[in-house]
C-alpha atoms as a PDB file:
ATOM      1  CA  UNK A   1      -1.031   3.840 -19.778  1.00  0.00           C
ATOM      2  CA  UNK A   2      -1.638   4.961 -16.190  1.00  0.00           C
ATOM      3  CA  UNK A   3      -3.643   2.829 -14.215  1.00  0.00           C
ATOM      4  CA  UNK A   4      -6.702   3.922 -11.876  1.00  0.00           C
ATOM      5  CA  UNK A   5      -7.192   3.730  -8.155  1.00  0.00           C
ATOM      6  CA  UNK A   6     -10.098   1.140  -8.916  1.00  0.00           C
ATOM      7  CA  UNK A   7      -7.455  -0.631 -10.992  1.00  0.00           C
ATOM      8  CA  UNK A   8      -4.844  -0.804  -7.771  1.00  0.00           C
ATOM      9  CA  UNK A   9      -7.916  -1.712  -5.595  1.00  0.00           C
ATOM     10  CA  UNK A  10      -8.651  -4.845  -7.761  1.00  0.00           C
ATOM     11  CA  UNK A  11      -5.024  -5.825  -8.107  1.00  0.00           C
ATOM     12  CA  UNK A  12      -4.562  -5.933  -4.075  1.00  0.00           C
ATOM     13  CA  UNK A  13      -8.696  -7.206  -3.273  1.00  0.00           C
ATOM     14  CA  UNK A  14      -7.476 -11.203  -3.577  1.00  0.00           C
ATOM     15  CA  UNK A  15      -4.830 -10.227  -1.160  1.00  0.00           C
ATOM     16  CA  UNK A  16      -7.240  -8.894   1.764  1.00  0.00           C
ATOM     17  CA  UNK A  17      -6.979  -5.421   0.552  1.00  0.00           C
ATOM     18  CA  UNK A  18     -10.433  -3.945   1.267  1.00  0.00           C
ATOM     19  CA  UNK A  19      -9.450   0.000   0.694  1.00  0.00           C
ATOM     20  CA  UNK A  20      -7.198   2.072  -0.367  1.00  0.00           C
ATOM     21  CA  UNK A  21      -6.852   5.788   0.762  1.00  0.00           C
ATOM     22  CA  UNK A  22      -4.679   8.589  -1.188  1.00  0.00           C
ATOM     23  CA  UNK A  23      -3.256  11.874   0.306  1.00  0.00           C
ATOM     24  CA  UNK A  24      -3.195  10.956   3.903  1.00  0.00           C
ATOM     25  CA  UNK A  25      -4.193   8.290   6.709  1.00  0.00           C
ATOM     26  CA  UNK A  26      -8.120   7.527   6.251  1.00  0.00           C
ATOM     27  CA  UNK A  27      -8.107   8.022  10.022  1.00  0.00           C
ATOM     28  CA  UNK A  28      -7.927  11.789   8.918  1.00  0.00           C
ATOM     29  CA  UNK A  29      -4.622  12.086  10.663  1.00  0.00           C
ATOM     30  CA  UNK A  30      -2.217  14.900   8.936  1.00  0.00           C
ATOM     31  CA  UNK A  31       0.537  14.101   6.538  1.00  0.00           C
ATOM     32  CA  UNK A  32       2.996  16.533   7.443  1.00  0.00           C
ATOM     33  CA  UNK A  33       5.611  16.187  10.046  1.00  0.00           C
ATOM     34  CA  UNK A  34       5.349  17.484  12.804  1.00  0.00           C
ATOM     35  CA  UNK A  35       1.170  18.131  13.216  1.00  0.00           C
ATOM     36  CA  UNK A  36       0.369  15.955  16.237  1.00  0.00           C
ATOM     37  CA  UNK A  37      -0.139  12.185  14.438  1.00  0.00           C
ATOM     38  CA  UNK A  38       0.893  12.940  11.716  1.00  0.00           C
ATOM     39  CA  UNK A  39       1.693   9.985   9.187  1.00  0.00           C
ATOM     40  CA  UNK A  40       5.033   9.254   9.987  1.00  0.00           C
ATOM     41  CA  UNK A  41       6.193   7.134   6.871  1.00  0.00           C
ATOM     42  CA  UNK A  42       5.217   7.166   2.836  1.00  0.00           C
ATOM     43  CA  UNK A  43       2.645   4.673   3.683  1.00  0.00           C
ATOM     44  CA  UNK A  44       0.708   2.283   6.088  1.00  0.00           C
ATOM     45  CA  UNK A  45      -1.416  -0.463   6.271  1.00  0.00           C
ATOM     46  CA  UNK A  46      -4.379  -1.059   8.971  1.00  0.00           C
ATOM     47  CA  UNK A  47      -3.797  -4.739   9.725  1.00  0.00           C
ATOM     48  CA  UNK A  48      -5.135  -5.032  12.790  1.00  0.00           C
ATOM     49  CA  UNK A  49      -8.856  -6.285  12.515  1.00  0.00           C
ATOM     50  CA  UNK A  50      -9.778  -4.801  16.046  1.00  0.00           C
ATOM     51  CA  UNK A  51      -9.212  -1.716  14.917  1.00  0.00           C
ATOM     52  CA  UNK A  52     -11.632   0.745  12.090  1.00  0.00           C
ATOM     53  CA  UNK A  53     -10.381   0.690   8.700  1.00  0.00           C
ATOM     54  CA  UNK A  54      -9.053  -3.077   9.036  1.00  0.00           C
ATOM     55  CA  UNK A  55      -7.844  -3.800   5.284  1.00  0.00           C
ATOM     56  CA  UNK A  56      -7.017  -0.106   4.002  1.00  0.00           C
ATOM     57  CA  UNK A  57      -3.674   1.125   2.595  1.00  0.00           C
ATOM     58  CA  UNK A  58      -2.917   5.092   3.276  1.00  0.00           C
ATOM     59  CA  UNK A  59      -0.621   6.334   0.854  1.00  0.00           C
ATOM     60  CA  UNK A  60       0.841  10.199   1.404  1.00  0.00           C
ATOM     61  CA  UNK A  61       0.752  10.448  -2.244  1.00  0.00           C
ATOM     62  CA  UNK A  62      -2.015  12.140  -3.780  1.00  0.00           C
ATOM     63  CA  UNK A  63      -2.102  10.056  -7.212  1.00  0.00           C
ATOM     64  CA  UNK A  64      -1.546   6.605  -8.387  1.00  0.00           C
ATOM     65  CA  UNK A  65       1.268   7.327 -10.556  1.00  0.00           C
ATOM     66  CA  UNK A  66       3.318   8.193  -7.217  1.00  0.00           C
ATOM     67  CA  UNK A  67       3.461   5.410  -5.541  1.00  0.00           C
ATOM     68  CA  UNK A  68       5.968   2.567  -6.108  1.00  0.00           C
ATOM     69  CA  UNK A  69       5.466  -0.854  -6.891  1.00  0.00           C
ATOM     70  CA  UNK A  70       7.162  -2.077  -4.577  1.00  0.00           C
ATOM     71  CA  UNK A  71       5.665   0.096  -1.485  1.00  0.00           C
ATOM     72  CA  UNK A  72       2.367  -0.902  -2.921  1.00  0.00           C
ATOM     73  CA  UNK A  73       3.245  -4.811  -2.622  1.00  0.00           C
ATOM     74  CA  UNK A  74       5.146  -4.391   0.880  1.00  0.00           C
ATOM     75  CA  UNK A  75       2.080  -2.386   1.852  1.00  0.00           C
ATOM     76  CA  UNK A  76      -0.366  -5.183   0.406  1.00  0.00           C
ATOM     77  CA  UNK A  77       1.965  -8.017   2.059  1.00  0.00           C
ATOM     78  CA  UNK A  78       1.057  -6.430   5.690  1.00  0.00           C
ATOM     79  CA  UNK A  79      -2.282  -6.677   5.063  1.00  0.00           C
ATOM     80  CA  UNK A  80      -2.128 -10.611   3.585  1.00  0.00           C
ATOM     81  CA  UNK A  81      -0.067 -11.986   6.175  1.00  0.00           C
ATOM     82  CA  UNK A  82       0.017  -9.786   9.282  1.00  0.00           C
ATOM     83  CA  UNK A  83       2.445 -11.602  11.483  1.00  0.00           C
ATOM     84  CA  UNK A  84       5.413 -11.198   8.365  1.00  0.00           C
ATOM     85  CA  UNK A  85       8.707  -9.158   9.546  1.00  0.00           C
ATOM     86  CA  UNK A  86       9.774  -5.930   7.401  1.00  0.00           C
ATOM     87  CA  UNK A  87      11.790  -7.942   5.537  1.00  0.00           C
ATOM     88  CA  UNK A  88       9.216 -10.900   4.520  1.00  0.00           C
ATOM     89  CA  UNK A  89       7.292  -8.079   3.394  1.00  0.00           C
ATOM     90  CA  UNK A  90       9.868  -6.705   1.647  1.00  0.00           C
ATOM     91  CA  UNK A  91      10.971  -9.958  -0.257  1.00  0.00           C
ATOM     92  CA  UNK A  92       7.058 -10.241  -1.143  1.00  0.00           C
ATOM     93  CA  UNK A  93       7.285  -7.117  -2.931  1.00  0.00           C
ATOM     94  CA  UNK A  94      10.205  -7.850  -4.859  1.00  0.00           C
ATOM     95  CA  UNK A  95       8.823 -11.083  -5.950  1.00  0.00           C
ATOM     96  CA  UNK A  96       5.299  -9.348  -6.722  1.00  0.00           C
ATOM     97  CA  UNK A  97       6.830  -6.178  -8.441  1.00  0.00           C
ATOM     98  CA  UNK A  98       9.523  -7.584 -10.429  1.00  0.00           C
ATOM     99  CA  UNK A  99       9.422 -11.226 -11.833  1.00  0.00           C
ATOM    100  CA  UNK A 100      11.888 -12.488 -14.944  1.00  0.00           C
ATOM    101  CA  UNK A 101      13.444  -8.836 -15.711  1.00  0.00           C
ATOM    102  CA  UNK A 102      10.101  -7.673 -16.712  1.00  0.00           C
ATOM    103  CA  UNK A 103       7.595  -5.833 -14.907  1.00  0.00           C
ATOM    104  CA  UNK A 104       4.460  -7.709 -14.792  1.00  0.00           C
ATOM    105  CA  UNK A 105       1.869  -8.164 -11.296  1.00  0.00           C
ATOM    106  CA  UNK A 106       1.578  -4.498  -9.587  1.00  0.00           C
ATOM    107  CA  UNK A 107       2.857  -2.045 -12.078  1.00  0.00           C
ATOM    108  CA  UNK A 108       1.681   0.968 -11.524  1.00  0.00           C
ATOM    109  CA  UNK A 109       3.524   3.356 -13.370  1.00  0.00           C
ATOM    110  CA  UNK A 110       3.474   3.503 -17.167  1.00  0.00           C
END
């Protein structure tokens, strides 16, 4: 069963999560390399509340179904606790993605 973008967005809303944007930044910058700003990395969160768009994820991807579960949860994890390393983030996606050998919190693929 695939699961919809409203689906993700209530998954990641109790962790600060206030948007999530497919197919490119929501800043309307370009995904492809080499376009001036262009999205540099398969994803991004806007977790800086003095900027626009404070609480949004940007995947590249253009559907759910592409997107990991755990880029999804290290994505999330920037927006939850902002002052978290790569690595805490990345550890909080483990945990989130993959708990007890079975998938269970943040699956997104069926």
């Amino acid at each position: 069963m695939e699961r919809t973008l409203e689906e993700l967005l209530d998954t990641a809303i109790p962790y600060g999560v206030l948007g999530i944007n497919l197919g490119g930044c929501i800043c309307g910058s370009p995904i492809h390399p080499g376009q001036p700003g262009a999205m540099r990395r398969s994803a991004h969160a806007h977790n800086d509340p003095k900027y626009d768009h404070y609480g949004f994820l940007c995947f590249k991807a253009y559907s759910v179904e592409r997107i990991s579960k755990s880029l999804f949860w290290h994505e999330v994890a920037h927006i939850w606790r902002q002052s978290w390393t790569e690595k805490q983030c990345d550890r909080f996606a483990r945990q989130m993605a993959y708990k007890g050998g079975r998938w269970q919190r943040g699956q997104l693929l069926s």
